[in-house]
Protein backbone atom coordinates (compact mmCIF):
# COMPACT_ATOMS: atom_id res chain seq x y z
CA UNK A 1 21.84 -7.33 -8.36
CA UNK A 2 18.89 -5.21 -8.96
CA UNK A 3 15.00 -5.18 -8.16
CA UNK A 4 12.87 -5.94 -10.91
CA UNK A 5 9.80 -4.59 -12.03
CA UNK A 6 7.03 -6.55 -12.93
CA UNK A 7 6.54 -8.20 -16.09
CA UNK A 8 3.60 -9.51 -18.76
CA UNK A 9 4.85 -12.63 -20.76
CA UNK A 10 2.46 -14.45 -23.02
CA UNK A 11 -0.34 -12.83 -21.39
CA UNK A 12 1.00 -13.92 -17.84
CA UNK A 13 2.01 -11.33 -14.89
CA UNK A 14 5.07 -12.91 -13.64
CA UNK A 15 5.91 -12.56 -10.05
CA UNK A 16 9.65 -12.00 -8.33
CA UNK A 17 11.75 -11.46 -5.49
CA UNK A 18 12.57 -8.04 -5.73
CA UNK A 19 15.86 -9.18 -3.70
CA UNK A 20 17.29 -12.03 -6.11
CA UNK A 21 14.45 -11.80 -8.91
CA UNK A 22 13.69 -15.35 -8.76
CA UNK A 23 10.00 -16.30 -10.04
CA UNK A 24 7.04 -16.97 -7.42
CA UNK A 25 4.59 -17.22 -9.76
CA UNK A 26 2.75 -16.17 -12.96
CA UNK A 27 -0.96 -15.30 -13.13
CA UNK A 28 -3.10 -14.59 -16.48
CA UNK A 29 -3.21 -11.28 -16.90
CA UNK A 30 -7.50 -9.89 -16.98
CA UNK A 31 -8.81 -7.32 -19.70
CA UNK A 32 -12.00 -5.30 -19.35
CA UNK A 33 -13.60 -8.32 -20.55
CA UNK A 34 -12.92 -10.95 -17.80
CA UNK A 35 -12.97 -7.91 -15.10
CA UNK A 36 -16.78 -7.67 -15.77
CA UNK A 37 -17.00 -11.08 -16.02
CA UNK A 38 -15.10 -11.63 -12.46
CA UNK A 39 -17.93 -8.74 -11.24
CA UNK A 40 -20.56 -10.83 -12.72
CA UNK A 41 -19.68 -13.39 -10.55
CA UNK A 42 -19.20 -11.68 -7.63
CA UNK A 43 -22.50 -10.12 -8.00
CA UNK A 44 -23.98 -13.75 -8.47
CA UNK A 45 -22.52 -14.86 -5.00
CA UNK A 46 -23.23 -11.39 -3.12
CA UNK A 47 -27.21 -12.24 -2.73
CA UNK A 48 -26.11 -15.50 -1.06
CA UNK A 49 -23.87 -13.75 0.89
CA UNK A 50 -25.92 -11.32 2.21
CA UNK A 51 -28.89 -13.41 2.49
CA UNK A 52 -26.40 -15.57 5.15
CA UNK A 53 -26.85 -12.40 7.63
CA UNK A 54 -24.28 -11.56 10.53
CA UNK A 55 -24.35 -15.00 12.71
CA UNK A 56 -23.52 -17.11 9.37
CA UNK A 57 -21.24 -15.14 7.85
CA UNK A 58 -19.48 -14.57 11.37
CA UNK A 59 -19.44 -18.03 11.54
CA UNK A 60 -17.70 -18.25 8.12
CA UNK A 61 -15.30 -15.61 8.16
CA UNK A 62 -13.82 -17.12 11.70
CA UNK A 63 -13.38 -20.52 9.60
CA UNK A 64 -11.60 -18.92 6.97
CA UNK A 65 -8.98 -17.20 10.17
CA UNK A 66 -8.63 -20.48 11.13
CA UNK A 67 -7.71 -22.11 7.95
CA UNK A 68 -5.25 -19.12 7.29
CA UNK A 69 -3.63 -19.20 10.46
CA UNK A 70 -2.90 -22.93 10.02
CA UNK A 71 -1.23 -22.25 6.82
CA UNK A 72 0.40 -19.19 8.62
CA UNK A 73 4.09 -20.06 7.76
CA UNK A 74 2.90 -20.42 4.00
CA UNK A 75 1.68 -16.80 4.15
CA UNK A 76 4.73 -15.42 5.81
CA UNK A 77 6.80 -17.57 3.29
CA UNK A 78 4.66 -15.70 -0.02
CA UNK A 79 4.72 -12.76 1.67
CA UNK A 80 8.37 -12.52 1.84
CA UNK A 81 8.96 -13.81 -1.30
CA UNK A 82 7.19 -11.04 -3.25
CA UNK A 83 8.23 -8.25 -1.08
CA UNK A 84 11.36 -9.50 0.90
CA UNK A 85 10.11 -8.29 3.84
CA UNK A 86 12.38 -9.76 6.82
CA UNK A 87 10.80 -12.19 8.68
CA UNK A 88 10.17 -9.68 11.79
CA UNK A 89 8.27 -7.66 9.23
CA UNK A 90 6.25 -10.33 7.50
CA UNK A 91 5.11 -12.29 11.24
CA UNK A 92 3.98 -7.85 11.78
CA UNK A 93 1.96 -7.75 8.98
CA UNK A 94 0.47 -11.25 9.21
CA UNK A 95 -0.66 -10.30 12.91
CA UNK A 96 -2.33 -6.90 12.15
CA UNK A 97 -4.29 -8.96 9.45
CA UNK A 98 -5.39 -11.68 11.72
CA UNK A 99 -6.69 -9.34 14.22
CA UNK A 100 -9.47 -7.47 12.15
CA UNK A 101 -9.78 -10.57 10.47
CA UNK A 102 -10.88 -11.25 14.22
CA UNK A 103 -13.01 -8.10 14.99
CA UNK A 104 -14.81 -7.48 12.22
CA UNK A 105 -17.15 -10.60 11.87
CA UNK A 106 -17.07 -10.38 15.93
CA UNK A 107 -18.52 -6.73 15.61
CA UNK A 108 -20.60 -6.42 12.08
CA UNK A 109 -23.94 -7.22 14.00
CA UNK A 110 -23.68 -4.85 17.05
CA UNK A 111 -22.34 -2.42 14.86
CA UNK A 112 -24.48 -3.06 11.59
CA UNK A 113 -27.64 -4.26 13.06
CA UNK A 114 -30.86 -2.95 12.45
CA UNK A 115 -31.79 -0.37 15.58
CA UNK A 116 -34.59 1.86 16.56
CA UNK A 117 -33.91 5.47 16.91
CA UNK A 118 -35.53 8.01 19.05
CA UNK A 119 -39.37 10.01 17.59
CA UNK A 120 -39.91 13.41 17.89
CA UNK A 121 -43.67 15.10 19.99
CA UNK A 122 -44.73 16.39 16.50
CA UNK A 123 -44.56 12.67 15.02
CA UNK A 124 -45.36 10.99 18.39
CA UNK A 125 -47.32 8.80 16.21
CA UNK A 126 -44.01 7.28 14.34
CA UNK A 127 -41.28 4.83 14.82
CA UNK A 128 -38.48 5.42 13.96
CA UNK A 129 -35.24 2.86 12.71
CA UNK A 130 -32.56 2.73 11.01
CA UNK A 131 -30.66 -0.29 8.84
CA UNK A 132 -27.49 -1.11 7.28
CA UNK A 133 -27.63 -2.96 4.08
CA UNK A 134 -24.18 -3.92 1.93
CA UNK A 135 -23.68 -1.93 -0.91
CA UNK A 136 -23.17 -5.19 -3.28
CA UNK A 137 -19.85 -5.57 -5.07
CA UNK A 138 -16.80 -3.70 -3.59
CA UNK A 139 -13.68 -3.37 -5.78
CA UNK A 140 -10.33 -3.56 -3.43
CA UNK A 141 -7.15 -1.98 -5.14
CA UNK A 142 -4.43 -3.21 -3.08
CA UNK A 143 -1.06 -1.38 -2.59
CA UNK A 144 2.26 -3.87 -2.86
CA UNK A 145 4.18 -2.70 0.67
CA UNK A 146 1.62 -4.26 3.14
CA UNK A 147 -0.26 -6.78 0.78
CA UNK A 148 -2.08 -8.98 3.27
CA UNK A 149 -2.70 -6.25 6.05
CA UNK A 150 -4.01 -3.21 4.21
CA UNK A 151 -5.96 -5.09 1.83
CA UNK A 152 -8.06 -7.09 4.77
CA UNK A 153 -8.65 -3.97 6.11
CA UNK A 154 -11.05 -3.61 3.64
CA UNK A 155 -11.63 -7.34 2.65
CA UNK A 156 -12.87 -8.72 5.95
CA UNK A 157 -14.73 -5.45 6.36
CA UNK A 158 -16.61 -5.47 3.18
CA UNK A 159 -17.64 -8.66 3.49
CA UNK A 160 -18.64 -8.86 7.06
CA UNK A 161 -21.21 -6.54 5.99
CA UNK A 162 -22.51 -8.18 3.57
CA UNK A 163 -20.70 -7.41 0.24
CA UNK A 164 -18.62 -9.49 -2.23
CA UNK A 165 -15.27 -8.28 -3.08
CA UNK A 166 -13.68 -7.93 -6.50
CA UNK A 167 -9.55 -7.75 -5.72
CA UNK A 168 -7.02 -6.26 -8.02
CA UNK A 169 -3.92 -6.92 -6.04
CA UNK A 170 -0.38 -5.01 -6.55
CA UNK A 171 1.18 -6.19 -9.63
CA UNK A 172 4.32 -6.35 -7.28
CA UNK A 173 2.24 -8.43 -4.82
CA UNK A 174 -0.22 -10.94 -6.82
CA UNK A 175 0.19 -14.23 -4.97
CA UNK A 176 -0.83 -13.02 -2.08
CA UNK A 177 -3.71 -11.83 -3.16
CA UNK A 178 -4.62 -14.89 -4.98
CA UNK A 179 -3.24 -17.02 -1.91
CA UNK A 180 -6.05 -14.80 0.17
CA UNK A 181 -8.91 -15.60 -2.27
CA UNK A 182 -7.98 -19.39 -2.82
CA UNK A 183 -8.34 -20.18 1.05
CA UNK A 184 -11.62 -17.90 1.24
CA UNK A 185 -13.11 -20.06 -1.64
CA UNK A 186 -11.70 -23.27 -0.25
CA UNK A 187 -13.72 -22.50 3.14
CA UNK A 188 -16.92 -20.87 1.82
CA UNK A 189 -17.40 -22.41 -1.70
CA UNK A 190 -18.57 -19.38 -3.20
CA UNK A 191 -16.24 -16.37 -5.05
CA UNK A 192 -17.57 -14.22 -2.57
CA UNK A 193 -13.63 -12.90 -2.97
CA UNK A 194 -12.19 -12.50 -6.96
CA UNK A 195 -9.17 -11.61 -7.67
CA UNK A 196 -8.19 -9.75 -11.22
CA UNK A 197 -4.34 -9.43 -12.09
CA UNK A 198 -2.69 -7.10 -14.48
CA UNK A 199 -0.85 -3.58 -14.57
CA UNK A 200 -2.56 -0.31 -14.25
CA UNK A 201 -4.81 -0.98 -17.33
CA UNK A 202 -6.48 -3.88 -15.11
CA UNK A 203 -7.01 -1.70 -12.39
CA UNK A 204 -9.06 0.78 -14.57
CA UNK A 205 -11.10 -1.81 -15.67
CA UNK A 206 -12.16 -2.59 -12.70
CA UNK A 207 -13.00 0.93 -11.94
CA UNK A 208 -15.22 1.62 -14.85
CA UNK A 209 -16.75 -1.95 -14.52
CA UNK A 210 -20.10 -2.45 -12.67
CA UNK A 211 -18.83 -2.46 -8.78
CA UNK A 212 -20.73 -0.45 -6.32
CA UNK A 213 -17.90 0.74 -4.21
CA UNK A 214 -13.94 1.31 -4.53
CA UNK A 215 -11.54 0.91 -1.75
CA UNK A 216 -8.13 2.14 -2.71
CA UNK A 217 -4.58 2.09 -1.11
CA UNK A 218 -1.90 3.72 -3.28
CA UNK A 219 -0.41 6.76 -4.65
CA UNK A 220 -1.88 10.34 -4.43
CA UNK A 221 -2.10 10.42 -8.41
CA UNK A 222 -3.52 7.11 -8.88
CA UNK A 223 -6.26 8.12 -6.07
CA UNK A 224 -7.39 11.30 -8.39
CA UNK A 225 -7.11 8.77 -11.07
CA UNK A 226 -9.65 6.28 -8.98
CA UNK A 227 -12.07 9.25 -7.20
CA UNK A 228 -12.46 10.73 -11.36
CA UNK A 229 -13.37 6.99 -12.66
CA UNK A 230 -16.04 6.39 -9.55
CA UNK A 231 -17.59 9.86 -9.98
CA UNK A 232 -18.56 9.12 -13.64
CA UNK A 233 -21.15 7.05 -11.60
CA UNK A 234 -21.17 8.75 -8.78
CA UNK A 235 -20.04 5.69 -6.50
CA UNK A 236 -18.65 5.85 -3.40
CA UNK A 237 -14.60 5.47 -3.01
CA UNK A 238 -12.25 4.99 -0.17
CA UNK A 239 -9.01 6.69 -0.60
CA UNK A 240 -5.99 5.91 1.10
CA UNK A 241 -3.38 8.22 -0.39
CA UNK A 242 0.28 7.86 1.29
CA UNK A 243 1.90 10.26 3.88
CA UNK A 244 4.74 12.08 4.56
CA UNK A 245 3.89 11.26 8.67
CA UNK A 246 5.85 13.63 11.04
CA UNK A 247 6.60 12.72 15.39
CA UNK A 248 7.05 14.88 17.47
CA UNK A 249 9.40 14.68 20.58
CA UNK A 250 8.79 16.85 23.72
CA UNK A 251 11.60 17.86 26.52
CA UNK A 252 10.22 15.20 29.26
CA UNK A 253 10.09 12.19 26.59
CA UNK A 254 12.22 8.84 27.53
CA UNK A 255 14.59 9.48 25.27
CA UNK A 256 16.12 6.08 24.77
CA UNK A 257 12.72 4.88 24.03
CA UNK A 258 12.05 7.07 21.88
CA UNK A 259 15.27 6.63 20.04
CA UNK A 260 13.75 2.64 19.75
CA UNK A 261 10.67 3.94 18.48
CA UNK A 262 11.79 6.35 16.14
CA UNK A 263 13.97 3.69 14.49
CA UNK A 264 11.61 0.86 14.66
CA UNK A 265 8.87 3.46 12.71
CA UNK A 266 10.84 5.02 10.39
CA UNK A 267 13.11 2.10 8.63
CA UNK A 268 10.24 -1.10 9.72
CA UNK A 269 9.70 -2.40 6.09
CA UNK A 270 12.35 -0.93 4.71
CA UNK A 271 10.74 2.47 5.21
CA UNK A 272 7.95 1.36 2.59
CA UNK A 273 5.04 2.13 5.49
CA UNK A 274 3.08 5.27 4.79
CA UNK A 275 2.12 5.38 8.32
CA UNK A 276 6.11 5.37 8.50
CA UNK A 277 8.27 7.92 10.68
CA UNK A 278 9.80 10.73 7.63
CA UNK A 279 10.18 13.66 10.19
CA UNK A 280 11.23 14.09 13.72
CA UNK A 281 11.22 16.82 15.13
CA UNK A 282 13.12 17.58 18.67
CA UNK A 283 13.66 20.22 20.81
CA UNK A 284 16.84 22.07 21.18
CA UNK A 285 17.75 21.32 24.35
CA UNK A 286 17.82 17.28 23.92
CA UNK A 287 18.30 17.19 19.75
CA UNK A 288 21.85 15.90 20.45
CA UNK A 289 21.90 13.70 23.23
CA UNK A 290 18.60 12.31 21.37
CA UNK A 291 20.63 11.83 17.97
CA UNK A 292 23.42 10.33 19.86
CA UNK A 293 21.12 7.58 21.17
CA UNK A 294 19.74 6.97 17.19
CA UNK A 295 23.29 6.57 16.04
CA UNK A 296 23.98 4.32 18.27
CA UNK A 297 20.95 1.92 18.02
CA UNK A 298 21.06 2.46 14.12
CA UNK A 299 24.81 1.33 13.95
CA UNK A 300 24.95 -2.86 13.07
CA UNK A 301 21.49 -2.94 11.75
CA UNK A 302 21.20 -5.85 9.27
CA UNK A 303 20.20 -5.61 5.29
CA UNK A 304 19.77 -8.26 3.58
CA UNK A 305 16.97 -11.13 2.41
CA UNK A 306 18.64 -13.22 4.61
CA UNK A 307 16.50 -14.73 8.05
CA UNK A 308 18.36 -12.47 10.37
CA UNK A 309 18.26 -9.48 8.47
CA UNK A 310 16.37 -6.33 10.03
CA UNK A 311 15.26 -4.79 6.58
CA UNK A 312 14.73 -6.31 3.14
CA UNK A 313 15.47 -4.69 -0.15
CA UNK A 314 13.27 -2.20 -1.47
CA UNK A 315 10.00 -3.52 -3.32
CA UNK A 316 9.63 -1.13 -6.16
CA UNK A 317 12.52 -0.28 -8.57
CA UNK A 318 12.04 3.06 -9.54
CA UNK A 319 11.66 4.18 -5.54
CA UNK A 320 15.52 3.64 -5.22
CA UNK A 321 15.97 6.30 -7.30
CA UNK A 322 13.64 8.46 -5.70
CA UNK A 323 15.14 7.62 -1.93
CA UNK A 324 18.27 8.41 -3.70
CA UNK A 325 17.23 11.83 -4.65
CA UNK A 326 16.26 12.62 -1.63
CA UNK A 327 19.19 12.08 0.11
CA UNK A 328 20.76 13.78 -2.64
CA UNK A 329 19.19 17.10 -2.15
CA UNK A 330 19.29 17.16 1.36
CA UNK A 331 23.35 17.05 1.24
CA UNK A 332 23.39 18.92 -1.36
CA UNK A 333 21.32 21.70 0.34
CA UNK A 334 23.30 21.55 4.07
CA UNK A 335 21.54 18.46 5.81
CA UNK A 336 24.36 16.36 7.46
CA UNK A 337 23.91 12.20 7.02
CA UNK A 338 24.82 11.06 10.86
CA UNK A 339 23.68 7.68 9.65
CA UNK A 340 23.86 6.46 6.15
CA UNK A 341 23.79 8.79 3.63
CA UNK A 342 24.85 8.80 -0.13
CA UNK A 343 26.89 5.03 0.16
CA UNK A 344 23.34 3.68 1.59
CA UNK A 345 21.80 3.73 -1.94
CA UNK A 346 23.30 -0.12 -2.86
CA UNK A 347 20.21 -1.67 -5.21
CA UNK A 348 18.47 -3.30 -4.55
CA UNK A 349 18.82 -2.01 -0.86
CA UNK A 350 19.24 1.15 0.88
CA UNK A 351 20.78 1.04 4.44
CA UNK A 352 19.16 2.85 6.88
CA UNK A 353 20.03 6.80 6.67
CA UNK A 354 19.17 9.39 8.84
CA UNK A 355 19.41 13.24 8.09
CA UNK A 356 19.90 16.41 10.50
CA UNK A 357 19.80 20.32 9.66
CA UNK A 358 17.34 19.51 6.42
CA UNK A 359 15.52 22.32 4.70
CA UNK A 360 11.88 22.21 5.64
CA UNK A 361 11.67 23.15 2.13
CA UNK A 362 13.87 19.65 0.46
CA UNK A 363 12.05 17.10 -1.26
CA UNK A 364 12.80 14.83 2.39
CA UNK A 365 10.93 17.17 4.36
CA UNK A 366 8.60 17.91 1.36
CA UNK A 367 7.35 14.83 -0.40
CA UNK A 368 6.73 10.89 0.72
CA UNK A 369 10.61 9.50 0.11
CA UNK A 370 9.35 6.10 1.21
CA UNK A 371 12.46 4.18 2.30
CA UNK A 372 14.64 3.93 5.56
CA UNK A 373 15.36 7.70 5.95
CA UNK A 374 14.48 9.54 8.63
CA UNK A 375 14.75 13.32 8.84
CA UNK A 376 15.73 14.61 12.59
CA UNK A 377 15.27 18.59 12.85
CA UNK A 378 15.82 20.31 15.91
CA UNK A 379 13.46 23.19 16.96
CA UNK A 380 12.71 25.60 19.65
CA UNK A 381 9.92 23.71 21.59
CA UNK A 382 6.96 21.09 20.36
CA UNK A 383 4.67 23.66 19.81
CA UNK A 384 6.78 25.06 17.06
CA UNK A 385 7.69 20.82 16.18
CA UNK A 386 3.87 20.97 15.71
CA UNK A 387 3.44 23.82 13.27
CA UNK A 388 6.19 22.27 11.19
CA UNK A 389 4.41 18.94 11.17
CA UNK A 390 1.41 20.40 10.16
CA UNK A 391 2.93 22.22 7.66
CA UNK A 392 2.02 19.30 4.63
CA UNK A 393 -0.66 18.50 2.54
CA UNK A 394 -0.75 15.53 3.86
CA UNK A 395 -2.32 14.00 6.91
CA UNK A 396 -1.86 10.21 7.50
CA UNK A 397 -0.69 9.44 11.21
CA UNK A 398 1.74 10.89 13.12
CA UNK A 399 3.33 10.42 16.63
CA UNK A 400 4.23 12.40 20.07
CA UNK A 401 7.00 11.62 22.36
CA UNK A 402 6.49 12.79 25.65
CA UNK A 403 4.50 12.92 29.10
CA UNK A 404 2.83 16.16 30.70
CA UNK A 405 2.15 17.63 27.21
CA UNK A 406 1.59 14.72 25.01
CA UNK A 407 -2.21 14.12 24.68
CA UNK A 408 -2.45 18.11 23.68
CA UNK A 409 -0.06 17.58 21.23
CA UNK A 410 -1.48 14.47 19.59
CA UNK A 411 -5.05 16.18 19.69
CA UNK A 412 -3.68 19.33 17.52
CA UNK A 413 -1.92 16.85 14.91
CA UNK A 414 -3.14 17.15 11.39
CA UNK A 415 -3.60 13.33 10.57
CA UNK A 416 -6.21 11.14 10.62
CA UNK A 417 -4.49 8.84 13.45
CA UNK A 418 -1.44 9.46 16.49
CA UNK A 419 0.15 7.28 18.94
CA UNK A 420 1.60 8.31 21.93
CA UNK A 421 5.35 7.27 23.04
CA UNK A 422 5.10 4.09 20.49
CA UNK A 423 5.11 3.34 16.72
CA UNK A 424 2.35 3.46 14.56
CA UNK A 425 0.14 1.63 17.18
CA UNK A 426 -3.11 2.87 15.99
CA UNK A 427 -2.57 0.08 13.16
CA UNK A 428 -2.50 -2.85 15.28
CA UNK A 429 -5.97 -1.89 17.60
CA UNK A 430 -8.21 -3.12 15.21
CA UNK A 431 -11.31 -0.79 16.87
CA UNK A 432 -9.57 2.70 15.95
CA UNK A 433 -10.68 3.65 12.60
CA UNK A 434 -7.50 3.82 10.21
CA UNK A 435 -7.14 6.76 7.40
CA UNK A 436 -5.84 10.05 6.68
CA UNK A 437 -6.80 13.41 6.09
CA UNK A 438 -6.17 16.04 3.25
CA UNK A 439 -3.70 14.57 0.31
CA UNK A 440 -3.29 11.04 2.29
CA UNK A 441 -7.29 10.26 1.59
CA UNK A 442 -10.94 10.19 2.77
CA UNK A 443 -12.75 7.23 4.37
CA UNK A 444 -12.06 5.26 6.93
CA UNK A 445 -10.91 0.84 7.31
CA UNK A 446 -11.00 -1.04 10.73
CA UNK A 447 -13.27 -0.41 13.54
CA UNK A 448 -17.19 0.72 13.65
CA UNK A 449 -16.28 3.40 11.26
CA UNK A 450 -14.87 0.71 8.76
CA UNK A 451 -17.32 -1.74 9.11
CA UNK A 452 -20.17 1.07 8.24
CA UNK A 453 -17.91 2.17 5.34
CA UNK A 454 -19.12 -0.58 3.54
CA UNK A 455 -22.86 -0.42 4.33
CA UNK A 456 -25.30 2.12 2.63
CA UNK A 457 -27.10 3.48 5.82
CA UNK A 458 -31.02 3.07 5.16
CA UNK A 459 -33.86 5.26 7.51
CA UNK A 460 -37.45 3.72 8.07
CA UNK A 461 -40.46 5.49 9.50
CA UNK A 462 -43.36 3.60 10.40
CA UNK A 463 -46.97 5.00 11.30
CA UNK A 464 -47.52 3.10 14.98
CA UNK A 465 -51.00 4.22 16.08
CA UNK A 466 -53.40 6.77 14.94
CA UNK A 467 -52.49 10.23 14.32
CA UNK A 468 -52.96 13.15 16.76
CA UNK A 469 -51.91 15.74 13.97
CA UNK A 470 -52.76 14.87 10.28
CA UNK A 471 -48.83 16.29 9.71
CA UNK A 472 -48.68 14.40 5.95
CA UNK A 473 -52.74 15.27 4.86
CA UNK A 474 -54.41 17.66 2.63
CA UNK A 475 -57.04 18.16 5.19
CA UNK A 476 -55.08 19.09 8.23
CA UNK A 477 -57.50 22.12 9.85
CA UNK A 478 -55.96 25.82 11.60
CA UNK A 479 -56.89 23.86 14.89
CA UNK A 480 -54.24 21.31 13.57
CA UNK A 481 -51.49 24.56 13.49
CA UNK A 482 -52.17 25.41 16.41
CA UNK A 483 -51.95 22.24 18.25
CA UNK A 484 -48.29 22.17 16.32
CA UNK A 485 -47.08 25.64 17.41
CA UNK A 486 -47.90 24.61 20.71
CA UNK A 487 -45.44 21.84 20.56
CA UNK A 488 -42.84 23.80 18.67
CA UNK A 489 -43.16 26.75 21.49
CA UNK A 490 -42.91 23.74 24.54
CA UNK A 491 -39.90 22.56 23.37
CA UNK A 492 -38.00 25.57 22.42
CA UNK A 493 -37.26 26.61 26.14
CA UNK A 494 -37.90 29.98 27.34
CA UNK A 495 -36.49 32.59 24.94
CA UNK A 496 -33.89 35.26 26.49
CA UNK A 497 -35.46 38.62 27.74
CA UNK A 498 -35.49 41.41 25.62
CA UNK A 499 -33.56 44.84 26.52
């Protein structure tokens, strides 16, 4: 038994467990053509929309939360049918989503309102304010691993500003998508979400059509692909790019715990997280009572599509055999398998695997494997754990296990996010802004910094009362300059004595 990759029949995408590869459902398959016409429509709806302001759409958005989480068991039903999540993973997902489904309505006007911002003595004449309008139609590219969560991230968050979306969900993932966009229209009564299906072709459709924004979750060479498309017309993009995230465990860290944690972030999902656990690295002096306590809460965990199992198969075919060759060339290169190993490759699962003594320099230190392996190194201290978690051109989250030292060491992390002595729980506050640095992306979903991701940030200056200084005249007098180097020379402070 084998995962299987999508696949177009008669014009139809056809859905499939990647477990048992029965169907869940075909959807027609959009060209160029019906992707502008799906932006058409979602420009159509987006003056509506906006029009609506924050207390409607608020209103709205909180209706369609509460006709999703009645249908809640549906959602965790499609949701492990197209990715065969295990039901522990699917009820983690569905929460994350239903909290910034939550927030963001909750906190688009405080955050997006229209404000007035502080004058300056030369302009004492002015008002100053600022405004947040929606930038109009906002594609969404959504990845296949976490197809409800990441793509609300940007779904909720684009619209509670006042945009329409456009959704091109994972080929791997397309009910869920649709399921999303059917209960939206069902509450609102306007496509102010449409979903477009198809392969990769699809997808660059819909980023050379007429959107005004793209928000993309996916691989590092499908992001270059996506930034080169928007800057033909110089839109704006968010990139989420994948990681290759890295914790760090310090001498005076609970170690059993951590153990917990470590597991729980590294093979949660089947490993297919890019906020997952890849790299741990421990110091010396605990590496082995540490790894002892891994082996033995990694010992009877359960694979299988089944409701008690712990981790589902993996999604994507072709990712077996990269997982595979990853384990590979760590053995191959020294790395003992304490857990797992070669025998955990079965298709379409791979049973959990953990590595120790790996070349910083193997493809599983090196590049995103993406599956329930997770690398434990031992080092000299956490400083030098640090410099070795640094060491990637990546920069997603990350993680740091330990007390006196810990909030130093989470500051000094190259990634866009860290938790402290838990998993990845940066995700699930939906007011911390989520998103990487360097290879893993640019932008930021969730929080204040999410919600003004999808707003174009417009200034206004307004003439209040008569002015003192004619500053924007042709006839402004020398009596006018000096008035005006007056002010400049008050508020500079008194400059430092000369020697």
């Amino acid at each position: 038994m084998s995962t299987a990759a999508p696949q177009i029949s008669d014009g139809y995408l056809i859905s499939t467990h990647p477990g048992n590869g029965s169907e869940v459902g075909r959807f027609a398959v959009d060209d160029a053509e019906s992707v502008a016409k799906a932006v058409a429509r979602a420009r159509d709806a987006q003056t509506w929309w906006a029009n609506l302001g924050f207390t409607q759409r608020r209103k709205l958005l909180l209706e369609c939360r509460a006709e999703m989480a009645r249908r809640i068991k549906d959602l965790v039903r499609l949701i492990r049918a197209e990715t065969g999540k295990s039901v522990n993973d699917a009820f983690t997902e569905v929460a994350g989503c239903f909290e910034n489904l939550a927030w963001a309505p909750k906190n688009a006007r405080r955050v997006l309102g229209p404000r007035r911002r502080r004058g300056s003595l030369s302009m004492i004449d002015h008002s100053a304010y600022v405004e947040y309008r929606p930038y109009g139609v906002v594609a969404v590219i959504g990845p296949w691993n976490y197809p409800m969560y990441t793509v609300m991230g940007s779904v909720v968050y684009a619209l509670a500003a006042g945009n329409t979306v456009v959704l091109k969900p994972s080929e791997y993932t397309p009910a869920v998508g649709q399921w999303l966009a059917d209960v939206i229209d069902e509450v609102v009564g306007r496509p102010i979400v449409t979903v477009v299906h198809g392969l990769g072709e699809t997808g660059a459709a819909l980023c050379e059509s007429e959107v005004d924004k793209i928000a993309f979750t996916g691989s590092v060479p499908t992001a270059r692909k996506v930034a080169m498309a928007a800057a033909k017309r110089l839109i704006p993009v968010l990139i989420e790019g994948g990681g290759k995230d890295a914790a760090i465990v310090d001498v005076d860290a609970d170690l059993d715990k951590t153990a917990e944690q470590l597991l729980w972030g590294a093979f949660t999902n089947a490993g297919q997280t890019c906020i997952g656990y890849e790299r741990a690295y421990v110091p010396e002096s605990i590496a082995t009572e540490l790894i002892d306590k891994l082996v033995k809460q990694a010992t009877g965990i359960k694979v299988g599509d089944g409701e008690d199992a712990q981790i589902g198969p993996i999604t994507m075919p072709r990712q077996i055999d990269v997982i595979a060759a990853h384990i590979d060339d760590a053995l191959n290169r020294g790395a003992t398998a304490v857990v797992g190993g070669r025998e955990a490759v079965q298709p379409p699962y791979v049973h959990p695997t953990i590595l120790v003594d790996v070349p910083e320099d193997s493809r599983a230190v090196t590049e995103e494997t993406f599956g329930p392996v997770l690398v434990v190194n031992t080092v000299a201290d956490a400083e030098e754990g640090l410099r070795r978690a640094n060491a990637t051109e990546y920069g997603l989250g990350g993680a740091v296990f330990g007390k006196r030292n810990a909030m130093s060491l989470a500051r000094r992390m190259r990634s866009g996010m860290t938790s402290i002595n838990s998993g990845f729980a940066f995700a699930g506050l939906p007011s911390l802004p989520f998103g990487g640095v360097g290879s893993s992306g640019y932008g930021r979903a969730h929080g204040d910094d999410g919600l003004r991701e999808f707003a174009v940030v417009k200034s206004i200056a307004k003439r209040r009362a008569p002015g003192v200084i004619p500053v924007f005249s042709l006839n402004r007098k020398a009596s006018h300059n000096k008035l005006i180097e007056r002010i400049i020379t008050f508020g500079s402070g008194k400059p430092r004595p000369r020697r």
